[in-house]
C-alpha atoms as a PDB file:
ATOM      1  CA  UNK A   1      90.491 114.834 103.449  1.00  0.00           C
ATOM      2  CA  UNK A   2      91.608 117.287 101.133  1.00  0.00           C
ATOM      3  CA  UNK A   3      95.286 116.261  99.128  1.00  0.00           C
ATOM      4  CA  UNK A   4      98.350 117.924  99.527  1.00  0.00           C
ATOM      5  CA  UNK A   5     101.984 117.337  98.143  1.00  0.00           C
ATOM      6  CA  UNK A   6     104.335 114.957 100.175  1.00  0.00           C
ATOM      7  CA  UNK A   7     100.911 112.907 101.288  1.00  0.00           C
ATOM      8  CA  UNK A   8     101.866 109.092 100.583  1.00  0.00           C
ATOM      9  CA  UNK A   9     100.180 105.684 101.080  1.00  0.00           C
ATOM     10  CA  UNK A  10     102.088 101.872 100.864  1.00  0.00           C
ATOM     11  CA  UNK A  11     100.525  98.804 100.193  1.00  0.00           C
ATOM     12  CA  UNK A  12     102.845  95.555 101.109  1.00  0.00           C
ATOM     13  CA  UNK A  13     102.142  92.316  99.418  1.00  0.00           C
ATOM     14  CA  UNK A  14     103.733  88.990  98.651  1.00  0.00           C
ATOM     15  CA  UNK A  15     103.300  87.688  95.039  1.00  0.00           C
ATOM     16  CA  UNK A  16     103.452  83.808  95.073  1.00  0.00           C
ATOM     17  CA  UNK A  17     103.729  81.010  92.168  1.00  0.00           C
ATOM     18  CA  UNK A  18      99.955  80.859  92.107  1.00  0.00           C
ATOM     19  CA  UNK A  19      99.518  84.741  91.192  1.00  0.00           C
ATOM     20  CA  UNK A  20     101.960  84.206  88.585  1.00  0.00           C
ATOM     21  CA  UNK A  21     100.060  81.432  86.959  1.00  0.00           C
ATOM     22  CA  UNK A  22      96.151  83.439  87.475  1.00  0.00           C
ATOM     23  CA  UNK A  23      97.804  86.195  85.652  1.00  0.00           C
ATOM     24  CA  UNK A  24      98.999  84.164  82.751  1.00  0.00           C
ATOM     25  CA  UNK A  25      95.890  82.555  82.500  1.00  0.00           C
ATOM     26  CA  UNK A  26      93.993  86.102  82.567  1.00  0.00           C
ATOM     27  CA  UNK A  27      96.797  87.757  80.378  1.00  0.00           C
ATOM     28  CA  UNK A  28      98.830  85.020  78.174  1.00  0.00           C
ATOM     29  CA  UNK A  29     102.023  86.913  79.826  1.00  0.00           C
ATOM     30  CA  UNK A  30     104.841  84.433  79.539  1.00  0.00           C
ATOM     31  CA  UNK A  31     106.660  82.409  82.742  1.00  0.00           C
ATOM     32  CA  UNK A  32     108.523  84.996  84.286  1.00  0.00           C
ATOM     33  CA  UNK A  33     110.776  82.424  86.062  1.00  0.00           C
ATOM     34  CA  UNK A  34     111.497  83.331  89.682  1.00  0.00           C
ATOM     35  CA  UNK A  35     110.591  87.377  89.564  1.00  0.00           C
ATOM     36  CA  UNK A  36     107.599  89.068  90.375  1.00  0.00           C
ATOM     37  CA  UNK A  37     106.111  90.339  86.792  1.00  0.00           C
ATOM     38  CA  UNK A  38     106.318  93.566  86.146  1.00  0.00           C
ATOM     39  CA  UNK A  39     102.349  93.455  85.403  1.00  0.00           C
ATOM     40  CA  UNK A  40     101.920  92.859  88.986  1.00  0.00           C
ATOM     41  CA  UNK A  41     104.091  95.003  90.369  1.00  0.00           C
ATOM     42  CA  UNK A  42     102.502  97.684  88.085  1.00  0.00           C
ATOM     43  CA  UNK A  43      99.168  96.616  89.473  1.00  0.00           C
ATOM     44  CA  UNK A  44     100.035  97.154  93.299  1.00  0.00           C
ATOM     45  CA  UNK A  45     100.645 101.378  92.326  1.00  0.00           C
ATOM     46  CA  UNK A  46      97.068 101.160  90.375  1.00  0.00           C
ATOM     47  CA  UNK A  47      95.265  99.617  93.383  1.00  0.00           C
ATOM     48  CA  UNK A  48      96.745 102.521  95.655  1.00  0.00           C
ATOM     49  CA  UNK A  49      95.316 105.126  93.385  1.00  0.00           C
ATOM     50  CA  UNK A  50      92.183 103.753  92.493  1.00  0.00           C
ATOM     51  CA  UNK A  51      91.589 102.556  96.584  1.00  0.00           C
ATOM     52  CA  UNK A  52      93.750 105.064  98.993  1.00  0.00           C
ATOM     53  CA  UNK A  53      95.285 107.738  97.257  1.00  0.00           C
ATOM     54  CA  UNK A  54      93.751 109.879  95.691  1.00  0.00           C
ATOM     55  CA  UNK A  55      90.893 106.961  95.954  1.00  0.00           C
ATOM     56  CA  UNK A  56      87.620 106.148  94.365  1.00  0.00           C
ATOM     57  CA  UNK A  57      86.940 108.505  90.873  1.00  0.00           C
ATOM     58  CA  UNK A  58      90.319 108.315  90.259  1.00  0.00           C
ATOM     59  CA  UNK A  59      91.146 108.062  86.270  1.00  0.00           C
ATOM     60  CA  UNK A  60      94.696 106.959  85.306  1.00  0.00           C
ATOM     61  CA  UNK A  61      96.328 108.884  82.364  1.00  0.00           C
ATOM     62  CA  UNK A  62     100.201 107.733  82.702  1.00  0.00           C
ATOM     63  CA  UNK A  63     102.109 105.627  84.411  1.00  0.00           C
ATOM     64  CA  UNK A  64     105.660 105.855  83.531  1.00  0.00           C
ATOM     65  CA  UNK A  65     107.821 102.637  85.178  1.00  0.00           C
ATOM     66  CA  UNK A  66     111.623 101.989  85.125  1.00  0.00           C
ATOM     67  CA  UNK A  67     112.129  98.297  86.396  1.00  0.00           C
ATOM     68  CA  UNK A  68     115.664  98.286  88.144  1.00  0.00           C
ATOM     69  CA  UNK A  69     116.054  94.393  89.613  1.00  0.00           C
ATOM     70  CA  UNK A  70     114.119  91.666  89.312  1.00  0.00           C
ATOM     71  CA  UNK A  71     111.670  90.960  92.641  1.00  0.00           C
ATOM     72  CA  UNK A  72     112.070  87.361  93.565  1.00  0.00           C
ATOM     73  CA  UNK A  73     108.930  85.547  93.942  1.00  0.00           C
ATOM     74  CA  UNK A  74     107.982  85.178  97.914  1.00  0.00           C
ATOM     75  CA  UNK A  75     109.753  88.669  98.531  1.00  0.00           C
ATOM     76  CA  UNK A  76     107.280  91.168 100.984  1.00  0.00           C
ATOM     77  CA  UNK A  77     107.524  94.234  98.513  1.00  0.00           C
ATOM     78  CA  UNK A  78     106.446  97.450  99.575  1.00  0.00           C
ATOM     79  CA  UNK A  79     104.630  99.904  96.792  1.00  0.00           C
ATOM     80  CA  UNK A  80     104.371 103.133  97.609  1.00  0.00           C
ATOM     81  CA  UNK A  81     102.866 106.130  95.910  1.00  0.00           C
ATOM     82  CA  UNK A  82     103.428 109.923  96.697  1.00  0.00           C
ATOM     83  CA  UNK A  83     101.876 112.860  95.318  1.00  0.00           C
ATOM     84  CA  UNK A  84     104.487 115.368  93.636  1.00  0.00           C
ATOM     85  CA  UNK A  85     102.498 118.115  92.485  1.00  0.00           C
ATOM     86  CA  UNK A  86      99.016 119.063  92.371  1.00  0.00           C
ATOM     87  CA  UNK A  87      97.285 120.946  90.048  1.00  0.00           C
ATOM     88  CA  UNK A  88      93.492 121.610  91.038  1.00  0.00           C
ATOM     89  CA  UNK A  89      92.613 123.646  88.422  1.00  0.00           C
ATOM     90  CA  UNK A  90      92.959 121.076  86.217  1.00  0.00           C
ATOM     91  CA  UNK A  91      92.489 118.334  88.559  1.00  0.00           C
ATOM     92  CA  UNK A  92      95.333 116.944  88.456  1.00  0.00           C
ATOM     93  CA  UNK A  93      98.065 114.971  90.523  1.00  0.00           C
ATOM     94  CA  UNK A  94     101.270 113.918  90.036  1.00  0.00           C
ATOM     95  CA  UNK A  95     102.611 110.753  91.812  1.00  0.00           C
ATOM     96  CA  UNK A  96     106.242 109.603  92.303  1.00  0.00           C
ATOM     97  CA  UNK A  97     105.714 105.593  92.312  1.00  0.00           C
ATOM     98  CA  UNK A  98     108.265 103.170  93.960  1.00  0.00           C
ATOM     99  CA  UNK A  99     108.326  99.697  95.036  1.00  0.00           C
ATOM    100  CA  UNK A 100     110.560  98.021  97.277  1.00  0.00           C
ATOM    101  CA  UNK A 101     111.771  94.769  98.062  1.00  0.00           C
ATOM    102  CA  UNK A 102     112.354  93.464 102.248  1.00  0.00           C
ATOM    103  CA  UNK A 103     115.714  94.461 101.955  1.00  0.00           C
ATOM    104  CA  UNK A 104     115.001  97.957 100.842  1.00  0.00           C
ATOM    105  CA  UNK A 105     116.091  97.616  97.207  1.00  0.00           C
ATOM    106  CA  UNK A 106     114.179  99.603  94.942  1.00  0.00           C
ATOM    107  CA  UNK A 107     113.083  97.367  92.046  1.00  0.00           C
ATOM    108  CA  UNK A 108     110.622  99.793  90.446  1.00  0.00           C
ATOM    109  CA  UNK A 109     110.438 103.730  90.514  1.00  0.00           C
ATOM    110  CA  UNK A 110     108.075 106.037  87.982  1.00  0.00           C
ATOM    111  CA  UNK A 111     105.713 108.586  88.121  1.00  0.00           C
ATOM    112  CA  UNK A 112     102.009 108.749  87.762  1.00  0.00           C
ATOM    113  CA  UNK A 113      99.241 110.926  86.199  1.00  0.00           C
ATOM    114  CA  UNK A 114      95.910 110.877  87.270  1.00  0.00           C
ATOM    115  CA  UNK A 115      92.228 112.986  87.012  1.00  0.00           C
ATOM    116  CA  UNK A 116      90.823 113.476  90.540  1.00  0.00           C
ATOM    117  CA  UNK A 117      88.460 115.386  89.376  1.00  0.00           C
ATOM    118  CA  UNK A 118      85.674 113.050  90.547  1.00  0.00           C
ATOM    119  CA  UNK A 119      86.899 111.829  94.185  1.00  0.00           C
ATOM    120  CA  UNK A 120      85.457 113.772  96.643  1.00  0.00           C
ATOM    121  CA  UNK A 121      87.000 116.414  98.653  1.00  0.00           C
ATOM    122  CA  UNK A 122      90.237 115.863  96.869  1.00  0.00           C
ATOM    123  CA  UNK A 123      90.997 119.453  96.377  1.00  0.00           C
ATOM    124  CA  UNK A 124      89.003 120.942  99.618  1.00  0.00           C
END
């Protein structure tokens, strides 16, 4: 299905204890107490791209994030990415990215830049 601007995909996930410790094991990131870390959070906007939208042959240029609140540790968060603009002629898309705790804080919000150039049928 070809892309267009306003298209949008979510991904919901809980991040426990555990995840926090596999990713300081993978990383070295320090304890980040009781919040989500921000690594993670990051990670649930580059699994939409690469996965759902705009998919497989995606290549990430830029992600910008602002982290507003911390996201407590057992929290359902919602990511969600949107495309903003598209460019085909350069294969381009722009992505607003936000994520979300259950009670509809935002916690995150940025933008992202990505090459579509090799999904297929992402520009028709």
């Amino acid at each position: 299905m070809p892309l267009s601007e306003g298209q949008f995909v979510e991904a919901h996930r809980r991040f426990s204890r555990e995840d926090v410790a596999a990713l300081q094991t993978l990383s070295g990131a320090p304890d980040s107490g009781e919040a989500v870390p921000e690594a993670l959070i990051n990670g649930m906007f580059s699994c939409l791209l690469g996965v759902d939208l705009p998919g497989r042959g995606t290549n990430y240029l830029k992600q910008e994030t602002e982290f507003l609140a911390p996201a407590p540790l057992g929290d359902m968060l919602t990511a969600r990415v949107e495309i903003t603009r598209l460019r085909p002629e350069k294969h381009l898309v722009d992505l607003a990215t936000t994520c979300s705790a259950a009670d509809g804080r935002i916690v995150a919000r940025g933008r992202a830049l990505v090459l579509a150039r090799d999904v297929a049928g992402a520009f028709g």
